[in-house]
N, C-alpha and C. Protein backbone atom coordinates (compact mmCIF):
# COMPACT_ATOMS: atom_id res chain seq x y z
N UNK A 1 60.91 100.84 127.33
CA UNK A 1 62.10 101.60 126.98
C UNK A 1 61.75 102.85 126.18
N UNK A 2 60.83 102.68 125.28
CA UNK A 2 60.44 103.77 124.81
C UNK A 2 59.28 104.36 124.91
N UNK A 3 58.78 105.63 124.44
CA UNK A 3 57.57 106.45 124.86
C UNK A 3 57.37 106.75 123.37
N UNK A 4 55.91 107.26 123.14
CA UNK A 4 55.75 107.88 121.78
C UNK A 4 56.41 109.50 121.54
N UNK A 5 57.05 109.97 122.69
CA UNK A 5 57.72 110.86 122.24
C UNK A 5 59.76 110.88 122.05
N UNK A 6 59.56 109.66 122.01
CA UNK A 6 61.10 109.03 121.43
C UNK A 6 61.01 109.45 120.07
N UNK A 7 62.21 109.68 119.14
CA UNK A 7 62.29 109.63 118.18
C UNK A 7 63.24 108.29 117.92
N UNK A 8 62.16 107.31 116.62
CA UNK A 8 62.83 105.88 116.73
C UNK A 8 64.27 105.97 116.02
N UNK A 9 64.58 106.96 115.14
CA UNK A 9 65.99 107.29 114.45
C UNK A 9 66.79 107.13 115.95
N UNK A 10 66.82 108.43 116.62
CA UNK A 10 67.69 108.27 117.76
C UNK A 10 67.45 107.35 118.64
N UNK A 11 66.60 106.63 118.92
CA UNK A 11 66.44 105.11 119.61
C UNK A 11 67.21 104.05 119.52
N UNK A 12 66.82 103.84 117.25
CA UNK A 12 67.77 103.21 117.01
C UNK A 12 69.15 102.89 116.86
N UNK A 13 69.96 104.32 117.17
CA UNK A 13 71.30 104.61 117.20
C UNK A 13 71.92 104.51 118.46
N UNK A 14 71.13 105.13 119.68
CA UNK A 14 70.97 105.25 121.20
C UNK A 14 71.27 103.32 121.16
N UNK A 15 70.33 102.68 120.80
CA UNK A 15 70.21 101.03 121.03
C UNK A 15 71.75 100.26 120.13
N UNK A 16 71.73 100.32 119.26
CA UNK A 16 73.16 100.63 118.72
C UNK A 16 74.44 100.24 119.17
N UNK A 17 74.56 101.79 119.39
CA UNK A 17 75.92 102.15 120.13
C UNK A 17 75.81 101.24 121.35
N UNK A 18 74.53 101.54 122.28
CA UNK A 18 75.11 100.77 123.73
C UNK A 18 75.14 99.43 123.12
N UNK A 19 74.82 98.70 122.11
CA UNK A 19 74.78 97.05 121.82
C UNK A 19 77.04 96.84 121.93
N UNK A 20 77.18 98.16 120.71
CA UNK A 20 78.74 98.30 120.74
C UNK A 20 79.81 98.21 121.69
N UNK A 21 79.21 99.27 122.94
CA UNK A 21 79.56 99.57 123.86
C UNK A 21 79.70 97.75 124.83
N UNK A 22 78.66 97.66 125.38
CA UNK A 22 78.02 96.37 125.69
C UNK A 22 79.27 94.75 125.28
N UNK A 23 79.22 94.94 124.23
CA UNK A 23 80.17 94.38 123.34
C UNK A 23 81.81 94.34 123.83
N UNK A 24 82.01 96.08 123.79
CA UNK A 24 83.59 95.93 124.25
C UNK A 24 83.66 95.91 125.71
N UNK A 25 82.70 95.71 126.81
CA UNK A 25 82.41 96.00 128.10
C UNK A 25 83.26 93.73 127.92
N UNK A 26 82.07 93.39 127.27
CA UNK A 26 82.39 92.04 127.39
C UNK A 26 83.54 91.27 127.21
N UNK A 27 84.55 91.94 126.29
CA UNK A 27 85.83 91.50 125.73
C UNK A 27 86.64 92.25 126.74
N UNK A 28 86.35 93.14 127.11
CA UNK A 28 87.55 93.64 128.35
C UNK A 28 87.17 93.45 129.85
N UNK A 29 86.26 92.64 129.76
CA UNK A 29 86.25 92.19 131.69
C UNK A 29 87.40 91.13 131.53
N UNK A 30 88.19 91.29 132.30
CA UNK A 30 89.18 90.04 132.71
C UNK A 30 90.15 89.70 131.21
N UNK A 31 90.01 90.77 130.80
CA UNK A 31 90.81 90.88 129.78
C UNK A 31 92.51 90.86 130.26
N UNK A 32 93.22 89.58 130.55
CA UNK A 32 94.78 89.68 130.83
C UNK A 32 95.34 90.31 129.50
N UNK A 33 96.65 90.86 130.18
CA UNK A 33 97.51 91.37 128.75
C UNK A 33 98.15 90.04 128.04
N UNK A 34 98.08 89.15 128.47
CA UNK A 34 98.75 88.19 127.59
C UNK A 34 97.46 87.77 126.55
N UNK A 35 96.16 87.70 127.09
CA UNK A 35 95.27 88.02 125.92
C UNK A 35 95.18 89.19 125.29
N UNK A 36 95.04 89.97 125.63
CA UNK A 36 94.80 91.43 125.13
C UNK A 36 95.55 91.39 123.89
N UNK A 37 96.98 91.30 123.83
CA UNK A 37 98.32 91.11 123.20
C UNK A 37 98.51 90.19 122.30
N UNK A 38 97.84 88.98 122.57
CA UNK A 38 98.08 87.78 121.75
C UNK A 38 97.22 87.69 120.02
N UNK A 39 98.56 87.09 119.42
CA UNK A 39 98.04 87.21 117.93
C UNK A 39 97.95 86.01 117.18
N UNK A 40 97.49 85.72 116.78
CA UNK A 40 97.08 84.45 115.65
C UNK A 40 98.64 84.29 115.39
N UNK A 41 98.97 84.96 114.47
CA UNK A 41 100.74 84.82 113.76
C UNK A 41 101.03 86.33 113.55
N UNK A 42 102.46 86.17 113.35
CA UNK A 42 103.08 87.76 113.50
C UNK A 42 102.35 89.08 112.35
N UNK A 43 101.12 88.70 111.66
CA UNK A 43 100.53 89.64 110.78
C UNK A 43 98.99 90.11 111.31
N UNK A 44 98.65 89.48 112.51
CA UNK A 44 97.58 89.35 112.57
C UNK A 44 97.32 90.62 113.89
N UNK A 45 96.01 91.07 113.56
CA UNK A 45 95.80 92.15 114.96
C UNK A 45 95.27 91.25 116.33
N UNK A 46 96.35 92.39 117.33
CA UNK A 46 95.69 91.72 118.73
C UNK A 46 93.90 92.38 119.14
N UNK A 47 93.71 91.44 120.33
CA UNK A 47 92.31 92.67 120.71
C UNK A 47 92.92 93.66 120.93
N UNK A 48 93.66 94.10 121.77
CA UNK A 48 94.11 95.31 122.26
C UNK A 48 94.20 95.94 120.71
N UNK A 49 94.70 96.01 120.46
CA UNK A 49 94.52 97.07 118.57
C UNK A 49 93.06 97.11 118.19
N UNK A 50 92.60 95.94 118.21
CA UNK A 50 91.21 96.01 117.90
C UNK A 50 90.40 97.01 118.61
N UNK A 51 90.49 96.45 119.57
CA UNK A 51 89.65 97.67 120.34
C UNK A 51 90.10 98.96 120.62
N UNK A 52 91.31 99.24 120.66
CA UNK A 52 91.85 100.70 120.49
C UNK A 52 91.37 100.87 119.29
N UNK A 53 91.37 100.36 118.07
CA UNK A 53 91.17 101.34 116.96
C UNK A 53 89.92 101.48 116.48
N UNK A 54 88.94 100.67 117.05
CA UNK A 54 87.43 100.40 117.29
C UNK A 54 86.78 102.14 118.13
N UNK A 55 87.59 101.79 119.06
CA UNK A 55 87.09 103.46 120.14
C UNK A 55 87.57 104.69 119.52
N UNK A 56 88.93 104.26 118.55
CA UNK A 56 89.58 105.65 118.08
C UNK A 56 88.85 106.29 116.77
N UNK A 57 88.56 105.31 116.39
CA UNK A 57 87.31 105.65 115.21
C UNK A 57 86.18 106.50 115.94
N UNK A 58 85.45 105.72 116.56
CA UNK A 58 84.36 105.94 116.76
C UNK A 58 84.78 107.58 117.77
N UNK A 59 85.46 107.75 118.44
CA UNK A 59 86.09 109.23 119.08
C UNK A 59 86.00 110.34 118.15
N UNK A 60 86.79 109.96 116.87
CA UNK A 60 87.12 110.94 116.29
C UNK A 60 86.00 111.21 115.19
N UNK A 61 85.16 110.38 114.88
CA UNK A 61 83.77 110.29 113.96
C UNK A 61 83.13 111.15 114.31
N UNK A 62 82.76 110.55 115.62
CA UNK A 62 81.55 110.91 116.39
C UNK A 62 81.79 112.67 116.92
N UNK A 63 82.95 112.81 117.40
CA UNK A 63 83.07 113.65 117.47
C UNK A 63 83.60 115.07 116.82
N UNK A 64 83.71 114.42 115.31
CA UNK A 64 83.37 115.37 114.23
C UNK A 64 82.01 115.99 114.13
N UNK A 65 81.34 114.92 114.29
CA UNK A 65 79.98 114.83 113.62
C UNK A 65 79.15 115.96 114.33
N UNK A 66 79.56 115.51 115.71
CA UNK A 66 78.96 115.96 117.03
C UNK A 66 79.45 118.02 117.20
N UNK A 67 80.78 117.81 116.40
CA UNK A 67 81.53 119.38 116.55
C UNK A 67 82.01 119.52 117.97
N UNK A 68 82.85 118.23 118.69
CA UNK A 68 82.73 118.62 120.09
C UNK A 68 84.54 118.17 119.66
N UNK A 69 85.03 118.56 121.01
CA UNK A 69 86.78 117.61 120.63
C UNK A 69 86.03 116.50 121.20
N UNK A 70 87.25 115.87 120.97
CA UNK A 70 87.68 114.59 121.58
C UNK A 70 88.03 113.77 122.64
N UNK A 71 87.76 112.68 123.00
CA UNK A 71 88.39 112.01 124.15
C UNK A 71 89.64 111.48 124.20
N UNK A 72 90.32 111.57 123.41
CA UNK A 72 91.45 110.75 123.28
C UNK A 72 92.51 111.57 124.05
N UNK A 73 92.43 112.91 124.02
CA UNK A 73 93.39 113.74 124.68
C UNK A 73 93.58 113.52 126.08
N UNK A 74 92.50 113.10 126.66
CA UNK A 74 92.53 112.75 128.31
C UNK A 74 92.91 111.26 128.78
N UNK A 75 92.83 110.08 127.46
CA UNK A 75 93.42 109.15 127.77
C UNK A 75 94.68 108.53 127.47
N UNK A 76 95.68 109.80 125.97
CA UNK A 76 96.46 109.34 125.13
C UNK A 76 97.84 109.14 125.95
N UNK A 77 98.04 110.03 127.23
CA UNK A 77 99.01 109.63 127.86
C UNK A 77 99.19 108.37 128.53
N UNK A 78 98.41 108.37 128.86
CA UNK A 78 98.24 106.63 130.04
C UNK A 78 97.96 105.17 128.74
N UNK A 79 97.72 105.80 127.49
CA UNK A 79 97.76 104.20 126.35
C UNK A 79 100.08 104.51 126.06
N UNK A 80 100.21 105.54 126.61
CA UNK A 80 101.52 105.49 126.02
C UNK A 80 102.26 105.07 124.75
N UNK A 81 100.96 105.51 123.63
CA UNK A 81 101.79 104.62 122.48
C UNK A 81 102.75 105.26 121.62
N UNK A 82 103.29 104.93 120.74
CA UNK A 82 104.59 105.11 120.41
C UNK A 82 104.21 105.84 118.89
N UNK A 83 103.29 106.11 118.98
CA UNK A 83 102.70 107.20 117.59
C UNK A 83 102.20 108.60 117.62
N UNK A 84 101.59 109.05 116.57
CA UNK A 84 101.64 110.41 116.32
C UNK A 84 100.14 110.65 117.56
N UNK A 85 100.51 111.98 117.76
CA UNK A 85 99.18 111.89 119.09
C UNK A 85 97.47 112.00 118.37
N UNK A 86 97.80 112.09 116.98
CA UNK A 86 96.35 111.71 116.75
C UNK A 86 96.16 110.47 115.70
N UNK A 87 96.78 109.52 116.07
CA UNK A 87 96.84 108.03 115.52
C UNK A 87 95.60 107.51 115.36
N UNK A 88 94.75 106.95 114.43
CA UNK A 88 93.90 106.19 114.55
C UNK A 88 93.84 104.81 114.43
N UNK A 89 94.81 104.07 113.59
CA UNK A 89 95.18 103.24 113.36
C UNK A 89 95.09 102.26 111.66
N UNK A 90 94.77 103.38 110.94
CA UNK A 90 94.02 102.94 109.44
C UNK A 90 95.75 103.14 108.84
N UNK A 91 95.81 101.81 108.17
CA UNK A 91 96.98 101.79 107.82
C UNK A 91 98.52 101.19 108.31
N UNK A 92 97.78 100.96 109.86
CA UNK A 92 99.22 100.66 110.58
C UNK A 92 100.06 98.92 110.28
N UNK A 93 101.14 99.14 109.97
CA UNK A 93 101.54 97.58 109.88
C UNK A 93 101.56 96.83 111.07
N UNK A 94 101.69 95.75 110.47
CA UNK A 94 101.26 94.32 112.04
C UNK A 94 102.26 95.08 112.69
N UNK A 95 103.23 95.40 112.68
CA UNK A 95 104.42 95.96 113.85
C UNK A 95 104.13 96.94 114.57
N UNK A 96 103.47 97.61 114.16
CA UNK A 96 102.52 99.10 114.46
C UNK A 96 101.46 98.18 115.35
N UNK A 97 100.83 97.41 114.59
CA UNK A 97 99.67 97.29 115.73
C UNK A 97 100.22 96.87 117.06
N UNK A 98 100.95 95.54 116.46
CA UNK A 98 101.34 94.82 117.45
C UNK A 98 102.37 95.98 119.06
N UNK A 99 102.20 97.28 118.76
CA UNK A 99 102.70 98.13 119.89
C UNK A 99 101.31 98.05 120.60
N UNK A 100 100.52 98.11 120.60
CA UNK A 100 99.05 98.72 121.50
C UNK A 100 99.46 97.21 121.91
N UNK A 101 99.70 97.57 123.49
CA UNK A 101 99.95 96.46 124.32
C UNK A 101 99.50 97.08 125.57
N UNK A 102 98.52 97.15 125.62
CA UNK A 102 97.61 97.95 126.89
C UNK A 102 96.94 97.27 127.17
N UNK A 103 96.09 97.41 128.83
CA UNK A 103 95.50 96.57 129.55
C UNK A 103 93.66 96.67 129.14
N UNK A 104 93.29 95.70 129.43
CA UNK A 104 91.61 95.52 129.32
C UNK A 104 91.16 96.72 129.70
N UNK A 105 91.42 96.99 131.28
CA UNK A 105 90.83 98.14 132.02
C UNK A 105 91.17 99.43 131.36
N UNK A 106 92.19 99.58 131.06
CA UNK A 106 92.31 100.92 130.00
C UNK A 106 91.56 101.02 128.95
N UNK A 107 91.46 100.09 128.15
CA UNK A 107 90.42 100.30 127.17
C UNK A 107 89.14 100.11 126.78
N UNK A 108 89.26 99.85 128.11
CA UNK A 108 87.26 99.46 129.01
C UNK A 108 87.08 101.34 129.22
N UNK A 109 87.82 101.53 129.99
CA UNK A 109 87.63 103.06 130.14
C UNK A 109 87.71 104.42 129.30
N UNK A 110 88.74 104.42 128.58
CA UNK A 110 88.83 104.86 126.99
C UNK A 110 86.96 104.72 126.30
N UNK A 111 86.87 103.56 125.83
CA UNK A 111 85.32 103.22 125.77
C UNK A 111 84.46 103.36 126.10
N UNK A 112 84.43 103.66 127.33
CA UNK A 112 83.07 104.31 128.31
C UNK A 112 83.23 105.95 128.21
N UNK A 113 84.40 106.32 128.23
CA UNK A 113 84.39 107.89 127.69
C UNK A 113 83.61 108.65 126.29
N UNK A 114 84.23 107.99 125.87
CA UNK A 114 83.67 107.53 124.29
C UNK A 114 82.51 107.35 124.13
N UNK A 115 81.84 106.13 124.67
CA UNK A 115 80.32 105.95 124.34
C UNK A 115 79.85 107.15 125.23
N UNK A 116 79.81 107.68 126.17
CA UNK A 116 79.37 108.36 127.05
C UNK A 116 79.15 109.72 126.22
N UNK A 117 80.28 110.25 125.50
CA UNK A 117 80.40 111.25 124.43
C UNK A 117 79.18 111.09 123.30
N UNK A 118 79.26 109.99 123.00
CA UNK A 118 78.61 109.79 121.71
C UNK A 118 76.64 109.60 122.46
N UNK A 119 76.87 109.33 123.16
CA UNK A 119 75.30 109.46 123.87
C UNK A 119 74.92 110.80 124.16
N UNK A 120 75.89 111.58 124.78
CA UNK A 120 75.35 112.70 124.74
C UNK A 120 75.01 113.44 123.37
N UNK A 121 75.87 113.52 122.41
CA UNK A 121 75.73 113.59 120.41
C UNK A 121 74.07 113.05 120.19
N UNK A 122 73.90 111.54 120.37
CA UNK A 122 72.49 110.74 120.40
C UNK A 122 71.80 111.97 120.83
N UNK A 123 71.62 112.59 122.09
CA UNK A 123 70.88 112.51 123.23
C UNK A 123 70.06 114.23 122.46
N UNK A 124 71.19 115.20 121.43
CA UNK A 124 70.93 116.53 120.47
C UNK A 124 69.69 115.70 119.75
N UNK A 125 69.85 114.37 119.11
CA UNK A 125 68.79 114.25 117.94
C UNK A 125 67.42 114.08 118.49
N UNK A 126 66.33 114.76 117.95
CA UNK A 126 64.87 114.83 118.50
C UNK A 126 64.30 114.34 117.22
N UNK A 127 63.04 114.41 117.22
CA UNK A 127 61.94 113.96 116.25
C UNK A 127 61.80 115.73 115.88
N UNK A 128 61.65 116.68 116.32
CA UNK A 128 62.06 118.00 115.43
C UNK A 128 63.14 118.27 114.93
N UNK A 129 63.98 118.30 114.78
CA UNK A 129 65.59 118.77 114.52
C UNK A 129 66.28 117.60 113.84
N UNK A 130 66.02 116.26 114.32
CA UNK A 130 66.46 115.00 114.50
C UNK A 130 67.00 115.00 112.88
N UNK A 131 66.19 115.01 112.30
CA UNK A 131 66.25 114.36 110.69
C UNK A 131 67.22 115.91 109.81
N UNK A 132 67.21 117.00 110.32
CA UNK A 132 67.87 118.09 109.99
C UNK A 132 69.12 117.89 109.98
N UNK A 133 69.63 117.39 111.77
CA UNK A 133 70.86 116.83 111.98
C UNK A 133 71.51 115.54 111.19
N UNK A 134 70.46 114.98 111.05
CA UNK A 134 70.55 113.73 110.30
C UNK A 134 71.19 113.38 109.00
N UNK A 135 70.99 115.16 108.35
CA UNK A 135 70.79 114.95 106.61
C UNK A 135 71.99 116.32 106.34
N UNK A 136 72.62 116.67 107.85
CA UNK A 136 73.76 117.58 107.59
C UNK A 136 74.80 117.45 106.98
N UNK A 137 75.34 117.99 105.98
CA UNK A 137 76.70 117.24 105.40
C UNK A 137 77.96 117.43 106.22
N UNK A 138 78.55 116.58 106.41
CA UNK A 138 79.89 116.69 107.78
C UNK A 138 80.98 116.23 107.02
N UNK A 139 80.85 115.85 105.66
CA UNK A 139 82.41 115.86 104.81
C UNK A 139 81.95 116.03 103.29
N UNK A 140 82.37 116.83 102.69
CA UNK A 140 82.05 116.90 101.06
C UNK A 140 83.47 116.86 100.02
N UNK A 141 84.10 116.13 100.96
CA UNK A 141 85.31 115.14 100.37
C UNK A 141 85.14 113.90 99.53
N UNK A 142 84.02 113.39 99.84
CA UNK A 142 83.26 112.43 98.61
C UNK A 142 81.80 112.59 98.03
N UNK A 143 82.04 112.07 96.84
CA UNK A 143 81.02 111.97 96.35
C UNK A 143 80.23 110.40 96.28
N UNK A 144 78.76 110.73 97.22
CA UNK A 144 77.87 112.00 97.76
C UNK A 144 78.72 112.47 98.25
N UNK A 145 78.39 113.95 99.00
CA UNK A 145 78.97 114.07 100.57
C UNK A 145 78.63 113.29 101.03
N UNK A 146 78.92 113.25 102.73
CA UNK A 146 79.26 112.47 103.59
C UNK A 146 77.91 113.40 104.59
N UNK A 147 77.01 112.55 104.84
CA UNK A 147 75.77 113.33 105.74
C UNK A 147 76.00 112.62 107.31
N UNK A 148 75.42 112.99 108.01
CA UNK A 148 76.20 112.70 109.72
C UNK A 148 75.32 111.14 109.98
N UNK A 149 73.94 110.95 109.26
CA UNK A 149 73.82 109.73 109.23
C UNK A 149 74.39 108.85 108.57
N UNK A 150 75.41 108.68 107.62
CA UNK A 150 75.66 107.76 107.02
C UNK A 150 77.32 108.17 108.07
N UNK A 151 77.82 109.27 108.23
CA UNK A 151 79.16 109.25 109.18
C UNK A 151 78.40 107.95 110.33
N UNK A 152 77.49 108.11 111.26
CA UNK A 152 77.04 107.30 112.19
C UNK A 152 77.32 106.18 111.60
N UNK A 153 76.46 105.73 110.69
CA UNK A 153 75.99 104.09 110.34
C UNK A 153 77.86 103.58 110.13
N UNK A 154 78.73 104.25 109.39
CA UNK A 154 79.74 104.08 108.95
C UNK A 154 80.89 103.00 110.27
N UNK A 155 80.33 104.05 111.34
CA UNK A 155 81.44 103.89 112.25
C UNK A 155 80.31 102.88 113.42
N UNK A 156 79.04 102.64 112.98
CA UNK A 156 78.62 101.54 113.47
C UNK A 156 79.18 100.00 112.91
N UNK A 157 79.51 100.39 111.53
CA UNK A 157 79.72 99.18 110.75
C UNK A 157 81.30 98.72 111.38
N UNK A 158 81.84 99.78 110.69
CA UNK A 158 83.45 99.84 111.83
C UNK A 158 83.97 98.95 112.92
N UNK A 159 83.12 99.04 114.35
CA UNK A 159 82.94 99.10 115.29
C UNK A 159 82.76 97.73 115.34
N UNK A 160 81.56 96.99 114.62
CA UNK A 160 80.80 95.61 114.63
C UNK A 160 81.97 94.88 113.90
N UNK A 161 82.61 95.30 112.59
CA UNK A 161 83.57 94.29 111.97
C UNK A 161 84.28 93.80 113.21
N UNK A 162 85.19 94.98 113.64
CA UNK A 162 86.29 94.73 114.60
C UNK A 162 86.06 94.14 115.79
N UNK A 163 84.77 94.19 116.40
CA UNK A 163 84.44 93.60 117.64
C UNK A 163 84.43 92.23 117.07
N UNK A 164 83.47 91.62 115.98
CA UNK A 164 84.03 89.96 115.82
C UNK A 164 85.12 89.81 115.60
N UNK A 165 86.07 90.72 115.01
CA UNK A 165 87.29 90.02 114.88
C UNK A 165 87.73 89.84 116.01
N UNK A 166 87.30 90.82 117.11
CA UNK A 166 87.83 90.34 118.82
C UNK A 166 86.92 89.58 118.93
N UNK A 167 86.41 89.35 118.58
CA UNK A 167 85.91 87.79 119.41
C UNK A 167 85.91 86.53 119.10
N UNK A 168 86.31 86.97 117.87
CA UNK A 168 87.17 85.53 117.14
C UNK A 168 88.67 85.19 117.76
N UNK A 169 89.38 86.68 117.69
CA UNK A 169 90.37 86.42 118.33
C UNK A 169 90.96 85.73 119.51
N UNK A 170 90.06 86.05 120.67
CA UNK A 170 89.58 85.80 121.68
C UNK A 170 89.63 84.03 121.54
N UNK A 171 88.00 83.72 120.95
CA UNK A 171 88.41 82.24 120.66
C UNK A 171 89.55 81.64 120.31
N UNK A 172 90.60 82.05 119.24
CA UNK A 172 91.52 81.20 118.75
C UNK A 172 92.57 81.18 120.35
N UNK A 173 92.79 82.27 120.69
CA UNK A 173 93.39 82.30 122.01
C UNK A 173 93.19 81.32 123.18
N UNK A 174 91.80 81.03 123.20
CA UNK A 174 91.28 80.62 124.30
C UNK A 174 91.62 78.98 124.08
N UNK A 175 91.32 78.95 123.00
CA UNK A 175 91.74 77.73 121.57
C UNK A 175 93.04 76.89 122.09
N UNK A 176 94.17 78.16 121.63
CA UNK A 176 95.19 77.95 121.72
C UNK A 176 95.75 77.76 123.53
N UNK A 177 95.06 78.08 124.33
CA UNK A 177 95.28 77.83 125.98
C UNK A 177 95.90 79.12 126.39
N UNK A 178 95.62 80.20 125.90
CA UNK A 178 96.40 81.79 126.39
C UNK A 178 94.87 82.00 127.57
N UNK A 179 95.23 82.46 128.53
CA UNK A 179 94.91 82.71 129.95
C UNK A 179 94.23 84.47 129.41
């Protein structure tokens, strides 16, 4: 997989993301909406939220980071949701979530846009430049700033919470006899 002219920073991020990717590929094959949708009890997030707000993160991160727009503009009509058009989902009440009632395949695809974006972002970092890009500040809204590697790692961490919680979810569902 790799050559000595890989840089292992971008390897390790490149390896990463597709683990992420990989991840929501697995929770949305055969993903029915009555799973997608289904919640522990009326406070609890569905996958479908999960993974919308898993990709919406990682969209709008990455593609800060990256200085590119976004993907969300080409998929926000067809999720049809009932919020502001640049929603991410930080903050939303169970009633709020519980609207993202969208299908597997939509947010299988949403996701592949997304990672696809963010690979190409990967694909800028080299073993010359690599660590330059690395150590750029991309928010100085906190203290530290905010450098584009720790934006990355951030929305890796993100990404991994919410995917077990879909896959916990998933279990209690499967648990509970939801199809």
């Amino acid at each position: 997989m790799s050559d000595t002219t890989t840089d292992p920073v971008r390897e390790l991020l490149t390896d990463s993301f597709g683990r992420v990717h990989d991840l929501v590929g697995g929770l949305t094959h055969r993903l029915s909406p009555e799973l997608a949708t289904w919640r522990a009890d009326d406070q609890a997030n569905s996958i479908a939220w999960l993974l919308w707000h898993l990709t919406r993160i990682q969209d709008d991160h990455v593609a800060g980071v990256a200085g590119e727009e976004q993907v969300w503009p080409r998929w926000r009509d067809r999720f049809d949701l009932p919020f502001g058009p640049w929603e991410l989902g930080y903050g939303q009440s169970p009633d709020e979530a519980a609207q993202v009632a969208v299908a597997g395949d939509l947010l299988a695809g949403y996701h592949a846009e997304v990672h696809a974006a963010t690979m190409r972002y990967l694909g800028r970092i080299d073993a010359g430049a690599g660590s330059a890009e690395l150590a750029r500040v991309v928010d100085d809204a906190w203290d530290p700033p905010v450098t584009a590697s720790i934006r990355l790692v951030s929305v890796l961490g993100d990404t991994l919470q919410h995917l077990g919680q879909a896959a916990y979810v998933k279990g209690l569902a499967n648990r509970a006899g939801v199809a």
